[in-house]
N, C-alpha and C. Protein backbone atom coordinates (compact mmCIF):
# COMPACT_ATOMS: atom_id res chain seq x y z
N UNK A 1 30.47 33.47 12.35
CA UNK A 1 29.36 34.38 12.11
C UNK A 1 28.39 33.73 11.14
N UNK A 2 27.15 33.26 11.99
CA UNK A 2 26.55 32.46 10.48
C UNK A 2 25.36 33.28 10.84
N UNK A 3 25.12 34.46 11.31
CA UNK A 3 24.10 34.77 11.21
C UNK A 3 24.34 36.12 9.95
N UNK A 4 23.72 36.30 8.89
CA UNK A 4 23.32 37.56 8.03
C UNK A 4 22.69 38.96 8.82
N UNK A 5 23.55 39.63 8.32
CA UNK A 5 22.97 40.93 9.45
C UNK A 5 21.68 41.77 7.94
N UNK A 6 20.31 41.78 8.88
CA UNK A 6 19.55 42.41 7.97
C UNK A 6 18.60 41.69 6.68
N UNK A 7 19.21 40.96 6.45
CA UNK A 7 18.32 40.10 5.42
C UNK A 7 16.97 39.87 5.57
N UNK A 8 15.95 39.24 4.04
CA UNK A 8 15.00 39.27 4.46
C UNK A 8 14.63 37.76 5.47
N UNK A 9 13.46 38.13 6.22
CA UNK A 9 13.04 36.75 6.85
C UNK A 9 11.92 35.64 6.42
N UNK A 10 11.68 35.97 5.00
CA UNK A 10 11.31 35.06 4.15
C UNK A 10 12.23 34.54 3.34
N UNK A 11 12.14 33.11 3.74
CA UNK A 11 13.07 32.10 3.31
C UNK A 11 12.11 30.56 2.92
N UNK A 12 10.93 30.56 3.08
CA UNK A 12 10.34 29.68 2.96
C UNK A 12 9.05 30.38 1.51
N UNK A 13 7.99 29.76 0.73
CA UNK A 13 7.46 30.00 0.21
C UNK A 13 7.56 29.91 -0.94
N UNK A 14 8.66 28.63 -1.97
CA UNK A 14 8.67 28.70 -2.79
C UNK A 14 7.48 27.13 -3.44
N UNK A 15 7.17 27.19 -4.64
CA UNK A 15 6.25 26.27 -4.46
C UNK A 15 6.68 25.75 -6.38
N UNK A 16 6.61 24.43 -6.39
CA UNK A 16 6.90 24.37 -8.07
C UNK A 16 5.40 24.15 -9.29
N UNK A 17 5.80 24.33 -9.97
CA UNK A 17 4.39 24.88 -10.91
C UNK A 17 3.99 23.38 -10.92
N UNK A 18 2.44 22.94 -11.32
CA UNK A 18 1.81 21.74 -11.55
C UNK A 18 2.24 21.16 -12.82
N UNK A 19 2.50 20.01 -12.80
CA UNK A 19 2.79 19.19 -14.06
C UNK A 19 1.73 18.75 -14.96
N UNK A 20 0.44 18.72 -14.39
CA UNK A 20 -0.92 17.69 -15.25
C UNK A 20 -0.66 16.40 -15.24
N UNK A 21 0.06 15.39 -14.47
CA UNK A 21 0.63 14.45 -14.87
C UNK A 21 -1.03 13.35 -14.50
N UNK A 22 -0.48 12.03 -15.69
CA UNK A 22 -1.92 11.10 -15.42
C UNK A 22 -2.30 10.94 -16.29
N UNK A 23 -3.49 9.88 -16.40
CA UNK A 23 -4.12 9.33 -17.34
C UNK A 23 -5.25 10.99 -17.56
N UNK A 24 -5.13 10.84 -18.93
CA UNK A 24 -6.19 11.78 -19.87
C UNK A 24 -7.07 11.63 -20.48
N UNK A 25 -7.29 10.30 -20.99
CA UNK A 25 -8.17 9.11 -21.79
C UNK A 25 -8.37 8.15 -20.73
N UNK A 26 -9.67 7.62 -20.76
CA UNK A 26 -10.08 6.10 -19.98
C UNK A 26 -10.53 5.14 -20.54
N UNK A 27 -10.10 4.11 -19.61
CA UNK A 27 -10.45 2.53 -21.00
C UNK A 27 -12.25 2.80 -21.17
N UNK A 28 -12.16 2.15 -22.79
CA UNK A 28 -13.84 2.32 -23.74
C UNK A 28 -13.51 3.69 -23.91
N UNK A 29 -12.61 4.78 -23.33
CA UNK A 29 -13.29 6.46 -24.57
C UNK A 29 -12.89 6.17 -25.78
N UNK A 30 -13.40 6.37 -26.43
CA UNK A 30 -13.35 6.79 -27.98
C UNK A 30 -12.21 7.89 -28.10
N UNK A 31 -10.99 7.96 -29.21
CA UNK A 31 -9.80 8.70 -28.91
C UNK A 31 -9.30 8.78 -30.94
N UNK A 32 -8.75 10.31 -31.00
CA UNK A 32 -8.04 10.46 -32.14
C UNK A 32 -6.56 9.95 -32.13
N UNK A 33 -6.34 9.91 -33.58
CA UNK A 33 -4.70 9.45 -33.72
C UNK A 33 -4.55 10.88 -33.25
N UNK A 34 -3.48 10.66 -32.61
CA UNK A 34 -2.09 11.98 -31.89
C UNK A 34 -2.63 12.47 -30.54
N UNK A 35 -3.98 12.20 -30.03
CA UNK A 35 -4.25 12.60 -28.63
C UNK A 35 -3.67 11.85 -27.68
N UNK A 36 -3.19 12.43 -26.67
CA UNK A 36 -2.58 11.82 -25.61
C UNK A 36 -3.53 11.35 -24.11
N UNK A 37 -2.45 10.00 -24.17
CA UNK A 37 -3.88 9.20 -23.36
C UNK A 37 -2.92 9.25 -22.05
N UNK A 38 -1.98 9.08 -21.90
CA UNK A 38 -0.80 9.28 -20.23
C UNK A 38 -0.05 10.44 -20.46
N UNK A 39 -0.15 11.16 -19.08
CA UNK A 39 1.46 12.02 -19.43
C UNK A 39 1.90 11.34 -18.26
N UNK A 40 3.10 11.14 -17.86
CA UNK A 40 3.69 10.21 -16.92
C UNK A 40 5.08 10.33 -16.72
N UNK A 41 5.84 10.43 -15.56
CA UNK A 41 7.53 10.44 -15.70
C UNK A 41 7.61 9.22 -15.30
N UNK A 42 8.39 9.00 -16.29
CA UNK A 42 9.31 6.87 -16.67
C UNK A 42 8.09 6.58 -17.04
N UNK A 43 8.34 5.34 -17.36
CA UNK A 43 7.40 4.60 -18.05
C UNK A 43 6.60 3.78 -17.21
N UNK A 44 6.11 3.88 -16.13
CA UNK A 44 4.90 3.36 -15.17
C UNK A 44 4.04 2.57 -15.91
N UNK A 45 3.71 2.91 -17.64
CA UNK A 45 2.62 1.99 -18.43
C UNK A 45 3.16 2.03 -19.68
N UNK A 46 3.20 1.05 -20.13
CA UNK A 46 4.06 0.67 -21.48
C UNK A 46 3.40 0.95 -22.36
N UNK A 47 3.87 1.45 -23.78
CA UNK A 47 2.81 1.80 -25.24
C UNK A 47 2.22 0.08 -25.65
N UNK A 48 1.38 -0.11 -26.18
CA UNK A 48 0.38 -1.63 -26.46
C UNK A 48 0.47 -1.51 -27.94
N UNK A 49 -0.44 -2.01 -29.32
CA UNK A 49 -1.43 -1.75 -30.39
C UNK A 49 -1.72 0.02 -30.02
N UNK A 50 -0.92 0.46 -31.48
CA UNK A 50 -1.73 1.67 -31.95
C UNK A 50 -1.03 2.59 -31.14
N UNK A 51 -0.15 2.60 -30.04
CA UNK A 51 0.60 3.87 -29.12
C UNK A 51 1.77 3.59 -28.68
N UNK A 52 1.96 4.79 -28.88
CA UNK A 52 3.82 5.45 -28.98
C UNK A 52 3.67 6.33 -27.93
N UNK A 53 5.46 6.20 -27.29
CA UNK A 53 5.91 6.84 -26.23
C UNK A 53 6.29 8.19 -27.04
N UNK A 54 5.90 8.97 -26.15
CA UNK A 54 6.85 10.40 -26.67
C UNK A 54 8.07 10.57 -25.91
N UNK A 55 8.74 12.28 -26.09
CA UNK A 55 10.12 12.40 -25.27
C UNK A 55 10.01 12.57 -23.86
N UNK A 56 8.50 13.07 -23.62
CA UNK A 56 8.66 13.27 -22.16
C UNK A 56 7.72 11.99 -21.10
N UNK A 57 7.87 10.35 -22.06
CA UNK A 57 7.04 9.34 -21.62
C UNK A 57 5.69 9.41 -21.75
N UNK A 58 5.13 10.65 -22.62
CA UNK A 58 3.98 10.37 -22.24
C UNK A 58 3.86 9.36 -23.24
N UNK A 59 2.68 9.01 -23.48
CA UNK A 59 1.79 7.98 -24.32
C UNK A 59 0.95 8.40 -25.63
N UNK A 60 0.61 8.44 -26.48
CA UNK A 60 -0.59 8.82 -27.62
C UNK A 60 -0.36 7.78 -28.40
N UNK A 61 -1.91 8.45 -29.07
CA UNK A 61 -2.43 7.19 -29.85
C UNK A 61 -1.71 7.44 -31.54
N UNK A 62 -1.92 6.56 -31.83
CA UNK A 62 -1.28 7.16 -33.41
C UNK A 62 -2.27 6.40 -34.50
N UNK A 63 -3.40 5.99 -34.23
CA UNK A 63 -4.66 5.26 -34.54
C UNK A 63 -6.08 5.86 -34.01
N UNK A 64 -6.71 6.41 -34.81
CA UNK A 64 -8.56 6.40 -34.11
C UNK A 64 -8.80 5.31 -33.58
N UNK A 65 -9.65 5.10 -32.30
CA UNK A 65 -10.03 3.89 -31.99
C UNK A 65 -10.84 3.94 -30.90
N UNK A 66 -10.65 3.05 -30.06
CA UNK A 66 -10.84 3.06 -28.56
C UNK A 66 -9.70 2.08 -27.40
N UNK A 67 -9.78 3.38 -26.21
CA UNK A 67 -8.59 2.93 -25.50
C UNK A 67 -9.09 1.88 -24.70
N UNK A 68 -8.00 1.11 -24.77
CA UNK A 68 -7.89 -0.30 -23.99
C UNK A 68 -6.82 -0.50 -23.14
N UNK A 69 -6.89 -0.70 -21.89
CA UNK A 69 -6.28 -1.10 -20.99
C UNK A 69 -5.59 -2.57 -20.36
N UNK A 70 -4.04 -2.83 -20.42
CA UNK A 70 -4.20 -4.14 -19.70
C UNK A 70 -3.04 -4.81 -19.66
N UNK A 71 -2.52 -5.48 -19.31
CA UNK A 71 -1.42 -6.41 -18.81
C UNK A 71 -0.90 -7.79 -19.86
N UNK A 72 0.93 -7.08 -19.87
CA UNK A 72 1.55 -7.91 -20.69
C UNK A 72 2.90 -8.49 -19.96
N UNK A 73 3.29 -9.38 -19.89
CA UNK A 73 4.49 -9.92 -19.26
C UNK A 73 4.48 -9.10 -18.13
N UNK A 74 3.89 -9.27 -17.16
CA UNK A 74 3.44 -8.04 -16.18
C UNK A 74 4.27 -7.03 -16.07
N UNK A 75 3.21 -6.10 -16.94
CA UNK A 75 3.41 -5.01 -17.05
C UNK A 75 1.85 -4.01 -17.56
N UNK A 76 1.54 -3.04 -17.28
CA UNK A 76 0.73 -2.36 -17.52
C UNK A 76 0.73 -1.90 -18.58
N UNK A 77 0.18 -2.26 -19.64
CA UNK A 77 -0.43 -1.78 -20.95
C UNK A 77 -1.30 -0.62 -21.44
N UNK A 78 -1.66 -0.17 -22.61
CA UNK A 78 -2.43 0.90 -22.93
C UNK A 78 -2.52 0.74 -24.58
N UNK A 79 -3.58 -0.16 -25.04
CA UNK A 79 -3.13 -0.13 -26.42
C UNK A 79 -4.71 0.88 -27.05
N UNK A 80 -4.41 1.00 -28.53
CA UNK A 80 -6.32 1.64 -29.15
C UNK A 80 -6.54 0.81 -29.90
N UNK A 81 -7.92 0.19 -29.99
CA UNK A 81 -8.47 -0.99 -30.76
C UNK A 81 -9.56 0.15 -31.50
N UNK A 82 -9.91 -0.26 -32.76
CA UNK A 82 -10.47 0.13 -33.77
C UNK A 82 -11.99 -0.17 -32.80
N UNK A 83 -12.78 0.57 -33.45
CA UNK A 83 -13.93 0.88 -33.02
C UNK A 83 -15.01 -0.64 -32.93
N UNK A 84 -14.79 -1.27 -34.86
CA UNK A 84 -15.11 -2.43 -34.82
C UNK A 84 -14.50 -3.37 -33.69
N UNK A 85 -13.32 -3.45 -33.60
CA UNK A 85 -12.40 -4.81 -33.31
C UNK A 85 -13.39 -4.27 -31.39
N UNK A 86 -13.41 -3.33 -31.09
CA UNK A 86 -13.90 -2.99 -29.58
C UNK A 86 -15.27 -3.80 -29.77
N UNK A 87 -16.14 -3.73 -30.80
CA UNK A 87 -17.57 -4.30 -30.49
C UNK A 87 -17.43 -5.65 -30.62
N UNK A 88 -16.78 -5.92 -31.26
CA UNK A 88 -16.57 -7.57 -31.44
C UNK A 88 -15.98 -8.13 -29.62
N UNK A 89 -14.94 -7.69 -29.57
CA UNK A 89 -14.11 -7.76 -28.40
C UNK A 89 -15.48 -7.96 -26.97
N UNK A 90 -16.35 -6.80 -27.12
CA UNK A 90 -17.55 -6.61 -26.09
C UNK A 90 -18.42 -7.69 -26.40
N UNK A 91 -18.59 -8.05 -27.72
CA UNK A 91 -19.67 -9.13 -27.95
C UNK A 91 -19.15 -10.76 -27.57
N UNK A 92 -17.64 -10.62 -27.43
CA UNK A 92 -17.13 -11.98 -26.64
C UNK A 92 -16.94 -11.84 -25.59
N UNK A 93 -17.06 -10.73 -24.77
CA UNK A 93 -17.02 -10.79 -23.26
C UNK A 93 -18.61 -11.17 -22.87
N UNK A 94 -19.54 -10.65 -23.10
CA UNK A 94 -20.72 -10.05 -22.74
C UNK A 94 -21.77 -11.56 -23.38
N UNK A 95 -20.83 -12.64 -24.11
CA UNK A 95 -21.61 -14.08 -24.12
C UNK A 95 -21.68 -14.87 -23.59
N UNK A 96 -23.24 -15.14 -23.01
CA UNK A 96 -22.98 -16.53 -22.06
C UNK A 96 -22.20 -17.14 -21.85
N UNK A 97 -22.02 -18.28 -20.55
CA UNK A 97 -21.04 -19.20 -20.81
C UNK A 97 -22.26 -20.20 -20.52
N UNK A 98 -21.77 -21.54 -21.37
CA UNK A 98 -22.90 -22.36 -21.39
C UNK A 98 -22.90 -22.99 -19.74
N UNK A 99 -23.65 -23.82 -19.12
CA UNK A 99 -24.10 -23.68 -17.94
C UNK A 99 -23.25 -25.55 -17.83
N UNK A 100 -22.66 -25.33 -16.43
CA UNK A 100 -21.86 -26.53 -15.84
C UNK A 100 -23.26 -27.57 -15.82
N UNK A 101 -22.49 -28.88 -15.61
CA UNK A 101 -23.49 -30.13 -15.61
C UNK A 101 -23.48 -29.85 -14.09
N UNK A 102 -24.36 -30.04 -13.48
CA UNK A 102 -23.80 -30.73 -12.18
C UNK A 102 -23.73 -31.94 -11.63
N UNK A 103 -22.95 -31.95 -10.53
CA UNK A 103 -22.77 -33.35 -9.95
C UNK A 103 -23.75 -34.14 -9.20
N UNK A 104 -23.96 -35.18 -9.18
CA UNK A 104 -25.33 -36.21 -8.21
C UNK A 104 -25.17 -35.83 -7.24
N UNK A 105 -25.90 -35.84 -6.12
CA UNK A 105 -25.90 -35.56 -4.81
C UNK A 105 -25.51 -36.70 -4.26
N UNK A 106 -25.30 -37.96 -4.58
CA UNK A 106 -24.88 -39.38 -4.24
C UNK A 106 -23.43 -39.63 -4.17
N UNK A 107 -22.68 -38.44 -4.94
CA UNK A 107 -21.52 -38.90 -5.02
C UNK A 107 -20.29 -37.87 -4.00
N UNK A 108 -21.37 -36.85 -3.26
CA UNK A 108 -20.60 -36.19 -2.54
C UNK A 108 -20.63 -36.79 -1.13
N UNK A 109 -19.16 -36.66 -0.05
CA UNK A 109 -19.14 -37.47 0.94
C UNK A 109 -20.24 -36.87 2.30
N UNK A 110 -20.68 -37.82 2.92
CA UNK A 110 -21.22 -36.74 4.14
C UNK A 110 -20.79 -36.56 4.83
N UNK A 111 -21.12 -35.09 5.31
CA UNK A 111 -20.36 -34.13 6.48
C UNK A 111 -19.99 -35.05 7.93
N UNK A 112 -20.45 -36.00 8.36
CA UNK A 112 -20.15 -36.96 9.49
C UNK A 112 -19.04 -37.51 9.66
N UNK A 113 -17.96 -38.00 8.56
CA UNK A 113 -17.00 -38.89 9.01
C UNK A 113 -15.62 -38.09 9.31
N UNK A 114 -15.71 -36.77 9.95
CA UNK A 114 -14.96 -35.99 10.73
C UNK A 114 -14.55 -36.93 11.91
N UNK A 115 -12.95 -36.66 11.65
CA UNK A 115 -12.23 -37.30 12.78
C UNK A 115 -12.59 -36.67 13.85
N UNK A 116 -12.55 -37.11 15.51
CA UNK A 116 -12.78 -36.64 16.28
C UNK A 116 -11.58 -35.32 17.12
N UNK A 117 -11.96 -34.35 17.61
CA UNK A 117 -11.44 -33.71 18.09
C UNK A 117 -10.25 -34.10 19.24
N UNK A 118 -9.21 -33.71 19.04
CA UNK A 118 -7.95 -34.21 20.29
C UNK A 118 -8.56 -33.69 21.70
N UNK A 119 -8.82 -34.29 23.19
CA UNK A 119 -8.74 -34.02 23.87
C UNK A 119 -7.72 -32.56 24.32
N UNK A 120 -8.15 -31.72 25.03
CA UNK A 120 -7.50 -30.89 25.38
C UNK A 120 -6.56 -31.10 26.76
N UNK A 121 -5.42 -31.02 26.97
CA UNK A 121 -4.88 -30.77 27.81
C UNK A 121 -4.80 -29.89 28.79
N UNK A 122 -4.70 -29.71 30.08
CA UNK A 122 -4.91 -29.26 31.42
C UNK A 122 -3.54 -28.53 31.00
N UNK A 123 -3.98 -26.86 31.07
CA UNK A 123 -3.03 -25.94 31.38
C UNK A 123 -2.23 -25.85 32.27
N UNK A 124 -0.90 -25.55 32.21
CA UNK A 124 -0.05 -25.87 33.30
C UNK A 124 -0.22 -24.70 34.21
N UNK A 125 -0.25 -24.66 35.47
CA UNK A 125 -0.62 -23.42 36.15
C UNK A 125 0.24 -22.20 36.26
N UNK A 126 -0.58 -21.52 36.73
CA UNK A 126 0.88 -20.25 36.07
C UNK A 126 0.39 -19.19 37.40
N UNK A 127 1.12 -18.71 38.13
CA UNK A 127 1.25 -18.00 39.19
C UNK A 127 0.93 -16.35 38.63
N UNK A 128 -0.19 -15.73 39.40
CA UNK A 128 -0.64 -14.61 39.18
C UNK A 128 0.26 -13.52 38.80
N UNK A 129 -0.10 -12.66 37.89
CA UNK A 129 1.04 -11.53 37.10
C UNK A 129 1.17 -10.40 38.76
N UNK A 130 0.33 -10.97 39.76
CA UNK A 130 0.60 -9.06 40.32
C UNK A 130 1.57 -10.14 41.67
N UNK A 131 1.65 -11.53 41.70
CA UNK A 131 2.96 -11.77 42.41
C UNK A 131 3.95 -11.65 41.74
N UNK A 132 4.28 -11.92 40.64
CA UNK A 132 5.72 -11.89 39.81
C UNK A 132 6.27 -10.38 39.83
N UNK A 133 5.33 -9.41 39.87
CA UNK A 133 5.82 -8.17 40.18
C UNK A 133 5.91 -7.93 41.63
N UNK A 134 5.00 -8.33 42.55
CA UNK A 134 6.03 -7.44 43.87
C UNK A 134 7.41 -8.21 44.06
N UNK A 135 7.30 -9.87 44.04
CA UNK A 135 8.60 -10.54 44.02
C UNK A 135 9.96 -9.77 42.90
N UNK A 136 10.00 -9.29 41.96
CA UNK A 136 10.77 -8.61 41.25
C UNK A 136 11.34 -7.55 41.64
N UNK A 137 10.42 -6.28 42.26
CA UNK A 137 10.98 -5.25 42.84
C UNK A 137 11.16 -5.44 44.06
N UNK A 138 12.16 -4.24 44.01
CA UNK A 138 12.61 -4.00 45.63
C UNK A 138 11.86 -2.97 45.89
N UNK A 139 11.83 -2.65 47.33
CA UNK A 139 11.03 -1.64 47.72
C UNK A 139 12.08 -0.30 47.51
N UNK A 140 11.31 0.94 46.96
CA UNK A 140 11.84 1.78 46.52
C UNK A 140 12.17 2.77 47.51
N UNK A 141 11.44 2.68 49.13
CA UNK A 141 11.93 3.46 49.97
C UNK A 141 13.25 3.87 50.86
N UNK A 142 13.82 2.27 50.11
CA UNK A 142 14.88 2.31 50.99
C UNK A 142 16.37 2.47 50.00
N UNK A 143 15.53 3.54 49.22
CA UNK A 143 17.29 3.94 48.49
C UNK A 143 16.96 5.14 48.45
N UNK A 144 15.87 5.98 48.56
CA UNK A 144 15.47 7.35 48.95
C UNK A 144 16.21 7.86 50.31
N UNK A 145 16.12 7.01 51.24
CA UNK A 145 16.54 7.72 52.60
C UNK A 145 18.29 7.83 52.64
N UNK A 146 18.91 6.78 52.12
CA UNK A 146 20.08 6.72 51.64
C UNK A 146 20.80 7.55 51.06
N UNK A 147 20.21 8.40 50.38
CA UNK A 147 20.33 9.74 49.38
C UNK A 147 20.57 10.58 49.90
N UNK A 148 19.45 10.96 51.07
CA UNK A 148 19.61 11.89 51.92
C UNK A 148 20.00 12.18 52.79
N UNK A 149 20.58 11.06 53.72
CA UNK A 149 21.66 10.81 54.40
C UNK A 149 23.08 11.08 54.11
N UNK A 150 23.36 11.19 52.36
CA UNK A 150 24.52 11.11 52.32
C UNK A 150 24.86 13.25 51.75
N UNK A 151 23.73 13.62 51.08
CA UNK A 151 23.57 14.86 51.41
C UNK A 151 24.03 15.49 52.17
N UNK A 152 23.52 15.14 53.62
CA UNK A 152 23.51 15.80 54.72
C UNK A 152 24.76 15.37 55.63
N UNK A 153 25.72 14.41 55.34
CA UNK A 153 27.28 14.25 55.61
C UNK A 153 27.20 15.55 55.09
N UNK A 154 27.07 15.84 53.76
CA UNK A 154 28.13 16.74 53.01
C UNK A 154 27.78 17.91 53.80
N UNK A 155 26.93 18.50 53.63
CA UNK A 155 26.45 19.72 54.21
C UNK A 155 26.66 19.64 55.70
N UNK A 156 26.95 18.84 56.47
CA UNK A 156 27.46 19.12 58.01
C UNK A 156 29.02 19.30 57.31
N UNK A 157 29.77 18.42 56.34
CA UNK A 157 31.36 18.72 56.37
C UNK A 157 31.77 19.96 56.25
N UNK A 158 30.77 20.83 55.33
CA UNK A 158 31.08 22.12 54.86
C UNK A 158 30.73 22.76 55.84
N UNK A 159 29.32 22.90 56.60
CA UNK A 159 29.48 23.40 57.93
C UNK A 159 30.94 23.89 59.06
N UNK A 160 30.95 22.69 59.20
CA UNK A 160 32.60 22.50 59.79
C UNK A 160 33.84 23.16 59.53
């Protein structure tokens, strides 16, 4: 008996509450000590400079600063750099790089002394795909009539 006599017929509809899970802070925001910059289950991004894991993995800062993003022994990082140490940091990304010498035009080879291409070889011939199929099958009419022949033994025996 596995059926319940009477019960209700809602059995489906349960749904689990939202977590908020994710980044909360983005790299360059500006962020207080104790705000939380990941909430996250396991550690998907490791604490960097300036942030601590809490009990439930998330991440916060424990420094004013600004959040920085980025990769250590590969692994995904999240550290907060002080407001200064960020402008400095931007003022060495954001400087020229001084400009390559370039090379003589005399000393590169010219495009001409490409070996020549291998002759191509004559495909070996190959017999059309719609002969390889009728040669493969048998004709299908002659196991149909066979069938019904043997039917109709039976049904004359029972006759009889």
């Amino acid at each position: 008996m596995g059926r319940s006599k009477g019960g209700s017929g809602a059995k489906n509809g349960r749904d689990s509450n939202p977590k908020h899970l994710g980044v909360k802070v983005y790299g360059g925001q500006a962020i207080t000590a104790g705000s939380i910059i990941i909430k996250q289950r396991g550690t998907k991004i490791f604490p960097g400079d300036n942030v601590k894991k809490a009990g439930d993995d998330s991440l916060f800062a424990t420094a004013d600063g600004v959040v920085l993003f980025g990769e250590r022994k590969n692994r995904k990082i999240v550290s907060v750099v002080s407001a200064e140490e960020s402008a400095k940091a931007a003022k060495k990304v954001s400087a020229p790089k001084a400009p390559k010498a370039e090379k003589p035009a005399a000393e590169k080879k010219p495009a001409a002394e490409k070996k020549p291409a291998a002759a191509k070889k004559p495909a070996a011939e190959k017999k059309p795909a719609a002969e390889k199929k009728t040669a493969a099958k048998k004709p299908a009419a002659a196991k149909k009539p066979a069938a019904k022949k043997a039917t109709a033994k039976k049904a004359d025996a029972k006759a009889e």
